[in-house]
Structures are given as structure tokens and as C-alpha cells.
C-alpha atoms as a PDB file:
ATOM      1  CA  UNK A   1       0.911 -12.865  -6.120  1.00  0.00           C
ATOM      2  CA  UNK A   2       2.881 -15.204  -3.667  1.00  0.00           C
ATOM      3  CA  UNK A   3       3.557 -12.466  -1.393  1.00  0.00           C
ATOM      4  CA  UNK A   4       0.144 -11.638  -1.262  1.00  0.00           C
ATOM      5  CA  UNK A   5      -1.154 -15.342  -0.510  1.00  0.00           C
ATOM      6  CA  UNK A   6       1.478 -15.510   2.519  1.00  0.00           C
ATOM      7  CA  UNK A   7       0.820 -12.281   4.130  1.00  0.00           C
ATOM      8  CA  UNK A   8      -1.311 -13.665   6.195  1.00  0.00           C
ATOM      9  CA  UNK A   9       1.505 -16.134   7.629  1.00  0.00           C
ATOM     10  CA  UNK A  10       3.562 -13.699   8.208  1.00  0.00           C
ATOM     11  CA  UNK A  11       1.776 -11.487   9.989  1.00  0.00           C
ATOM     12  CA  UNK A  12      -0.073 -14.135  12.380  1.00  0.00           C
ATOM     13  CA  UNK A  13       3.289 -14.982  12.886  1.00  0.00           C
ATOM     14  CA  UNK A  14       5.062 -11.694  13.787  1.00  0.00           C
ATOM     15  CA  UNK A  15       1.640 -10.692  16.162  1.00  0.00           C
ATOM     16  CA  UNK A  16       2.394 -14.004  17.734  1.00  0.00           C
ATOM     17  CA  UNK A  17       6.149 -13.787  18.480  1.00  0.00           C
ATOM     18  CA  UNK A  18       6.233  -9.867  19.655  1.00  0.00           C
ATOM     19  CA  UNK A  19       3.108 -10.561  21.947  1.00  0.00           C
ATOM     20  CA  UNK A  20       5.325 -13.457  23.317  1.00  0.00           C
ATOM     21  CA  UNK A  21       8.403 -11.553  23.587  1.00  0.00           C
ATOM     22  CA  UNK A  22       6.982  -8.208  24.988  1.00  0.00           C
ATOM     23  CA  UNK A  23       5.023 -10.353  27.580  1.00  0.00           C
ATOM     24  CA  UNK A  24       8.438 -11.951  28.464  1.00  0.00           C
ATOM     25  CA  UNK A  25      10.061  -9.369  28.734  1.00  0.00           C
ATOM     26  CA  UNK A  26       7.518  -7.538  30.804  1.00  0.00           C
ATOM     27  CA  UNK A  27       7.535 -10.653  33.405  1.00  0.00           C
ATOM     28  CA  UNK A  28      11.388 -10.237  33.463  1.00  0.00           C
ATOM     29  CA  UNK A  29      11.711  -6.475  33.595  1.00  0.00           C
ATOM     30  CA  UNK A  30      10.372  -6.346  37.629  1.00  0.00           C
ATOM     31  CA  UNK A  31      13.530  -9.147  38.234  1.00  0.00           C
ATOM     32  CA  UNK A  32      16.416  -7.497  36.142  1.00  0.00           C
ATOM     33  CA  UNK A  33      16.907  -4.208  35.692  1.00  0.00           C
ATOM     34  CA  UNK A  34      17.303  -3.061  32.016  1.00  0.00           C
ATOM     35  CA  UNK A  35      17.694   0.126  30.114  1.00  0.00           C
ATOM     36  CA  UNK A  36      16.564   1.219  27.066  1.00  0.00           C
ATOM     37  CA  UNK A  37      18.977   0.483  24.683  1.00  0.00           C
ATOM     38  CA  UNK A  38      19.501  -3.395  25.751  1.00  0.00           C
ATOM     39  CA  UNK A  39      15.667  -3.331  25.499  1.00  0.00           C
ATOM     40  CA  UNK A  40      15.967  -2.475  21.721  1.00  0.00           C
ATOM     41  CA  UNK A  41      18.202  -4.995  21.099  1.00  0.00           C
ATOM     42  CA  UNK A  42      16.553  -7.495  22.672  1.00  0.00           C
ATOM     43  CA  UNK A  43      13.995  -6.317  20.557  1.00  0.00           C
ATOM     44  CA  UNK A  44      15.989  -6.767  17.578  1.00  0.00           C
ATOM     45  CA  UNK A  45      17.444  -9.465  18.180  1.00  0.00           C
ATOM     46  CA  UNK A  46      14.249 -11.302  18.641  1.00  0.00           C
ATOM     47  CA  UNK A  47      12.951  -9.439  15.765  1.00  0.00           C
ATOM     48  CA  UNK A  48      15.598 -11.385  13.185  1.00  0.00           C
ATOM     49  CA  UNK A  49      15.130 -14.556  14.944  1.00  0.00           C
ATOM     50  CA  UNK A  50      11.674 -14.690  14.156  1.00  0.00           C
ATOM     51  CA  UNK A  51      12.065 -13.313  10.483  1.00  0.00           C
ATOM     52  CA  UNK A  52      14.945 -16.381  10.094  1.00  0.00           C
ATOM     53  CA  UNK A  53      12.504 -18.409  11.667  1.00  0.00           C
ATOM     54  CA  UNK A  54       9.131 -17.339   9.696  1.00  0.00           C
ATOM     55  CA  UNK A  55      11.236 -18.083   6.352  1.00  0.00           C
ATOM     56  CA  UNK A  56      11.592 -21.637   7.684  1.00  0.00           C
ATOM     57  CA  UNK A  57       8.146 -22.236   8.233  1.00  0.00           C
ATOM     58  CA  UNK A  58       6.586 -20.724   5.013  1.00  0.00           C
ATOM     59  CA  UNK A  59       9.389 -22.661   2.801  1.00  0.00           C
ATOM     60  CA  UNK A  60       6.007 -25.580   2.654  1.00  0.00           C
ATOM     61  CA  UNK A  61       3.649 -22.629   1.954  1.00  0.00           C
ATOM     62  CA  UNK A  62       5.157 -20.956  -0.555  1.00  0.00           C
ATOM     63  CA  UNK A  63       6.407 -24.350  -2.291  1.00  0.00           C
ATOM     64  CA  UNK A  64       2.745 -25.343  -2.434  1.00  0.00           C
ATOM     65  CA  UNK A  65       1.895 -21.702  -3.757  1.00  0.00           C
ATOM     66  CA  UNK A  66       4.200 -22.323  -6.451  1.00  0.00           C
ATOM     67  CA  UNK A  67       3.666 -25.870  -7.351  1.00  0.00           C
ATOM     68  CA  UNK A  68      -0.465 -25.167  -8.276  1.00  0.00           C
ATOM     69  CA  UNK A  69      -1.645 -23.363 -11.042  1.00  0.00           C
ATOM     70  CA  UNK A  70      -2.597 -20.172 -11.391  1.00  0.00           C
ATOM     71  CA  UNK A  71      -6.204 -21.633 -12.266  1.00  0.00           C
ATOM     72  CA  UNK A  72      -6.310 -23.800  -9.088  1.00  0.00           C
ATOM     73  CA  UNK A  73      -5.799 -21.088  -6.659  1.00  0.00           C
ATOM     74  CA  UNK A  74      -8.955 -19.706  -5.315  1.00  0.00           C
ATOM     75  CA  UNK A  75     -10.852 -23.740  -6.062  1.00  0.00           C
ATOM     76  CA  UNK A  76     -12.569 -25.466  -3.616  1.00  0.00           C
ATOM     77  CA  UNK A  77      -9.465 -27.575  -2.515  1.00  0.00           C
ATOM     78  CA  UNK A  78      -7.398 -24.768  -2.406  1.00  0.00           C
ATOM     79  CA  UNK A  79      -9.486 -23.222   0.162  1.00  0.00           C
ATOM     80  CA  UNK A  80      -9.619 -26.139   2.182  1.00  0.00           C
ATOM     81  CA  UNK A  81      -6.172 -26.470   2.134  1.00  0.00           C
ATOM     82  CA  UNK A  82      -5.344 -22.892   3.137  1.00  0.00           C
ATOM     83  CA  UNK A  83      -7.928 -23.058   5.776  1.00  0.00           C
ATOM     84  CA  UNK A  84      -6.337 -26.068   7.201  1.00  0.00           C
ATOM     85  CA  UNK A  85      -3.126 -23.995   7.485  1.00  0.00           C
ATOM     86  CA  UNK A  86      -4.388 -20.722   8.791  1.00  0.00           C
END
């Protein structure tokens, strides 16, 4: 159930960062030259920053997740809440 009520987090998040990161690295690829494999671990690399990082961020959201009951979750308060988040 808590997985389900962060998904959305996480993938806003990981659409966010990999747009940022493939646009970056498209603006740097005309100024360095790269090959393929130090483009996949760039990739990567950025890839596991951002999961570290996501964790961070969603330590509030899942705390408040857990903290309300299971009857509060869908109320009107609730939806204001995770509207104000989104």
C-alpha cells in the first residue's frame, strides 16, 4: 500500500532527473568527445545518485503515509495534502 501511494514520487522524480541528465549530456557531447561505455556510466552513475537522492526526499512522504490511518487515507484532507505535494 505505501509503495503504491509513492509511485507517483518516484516516478515524477526519475522523468525529471534523466530528462535533466540526457539534456546535459546532449549539450556536452558536441564539446567532449565520449564513447559509449563512459556514456553508460555516466548513466549509471547518475542513475544511483538520484535513487540515493529520491529516498531522501520521500523519507517525509512515506513517514506521513505511515503515521495516518488506514481510514484517513483517501479523506478530504488527505487529498489536499497529497495534492499539495504532487
Amino acid at each position: 500500500m505505501l509503495f503504491k501511494r509513492l509511485l507517483p514520487y518516484i516516478s515524477i522524480f526519475l522523468v525529471i532527473q534523466t530528462l535533466l541528465r540526457l539534456s546535459l549530456l546532449g549539450r556536452s557531447l558536441f564539446e567532449i568527445e565520449f564513447s559509449t561505455p563512459e556514456i553508460l556510466m555516466v548513466i549509471g552513475k547518475g542513475l544511483w545518485f538520484d535513487l540515493i537522492t529520491m529516498s531522501f526526499f520521500l523519507l517525509p512522504i512515506a513517514f506521513y503515509n505511515l503515521v495516518l490511518p488506514a481510514k484517513k487515507h483517501g479523506a478530504s484532507l488527505d487529498r489536499k495534502i497529497e495534492a499539495a505535494l504532487r
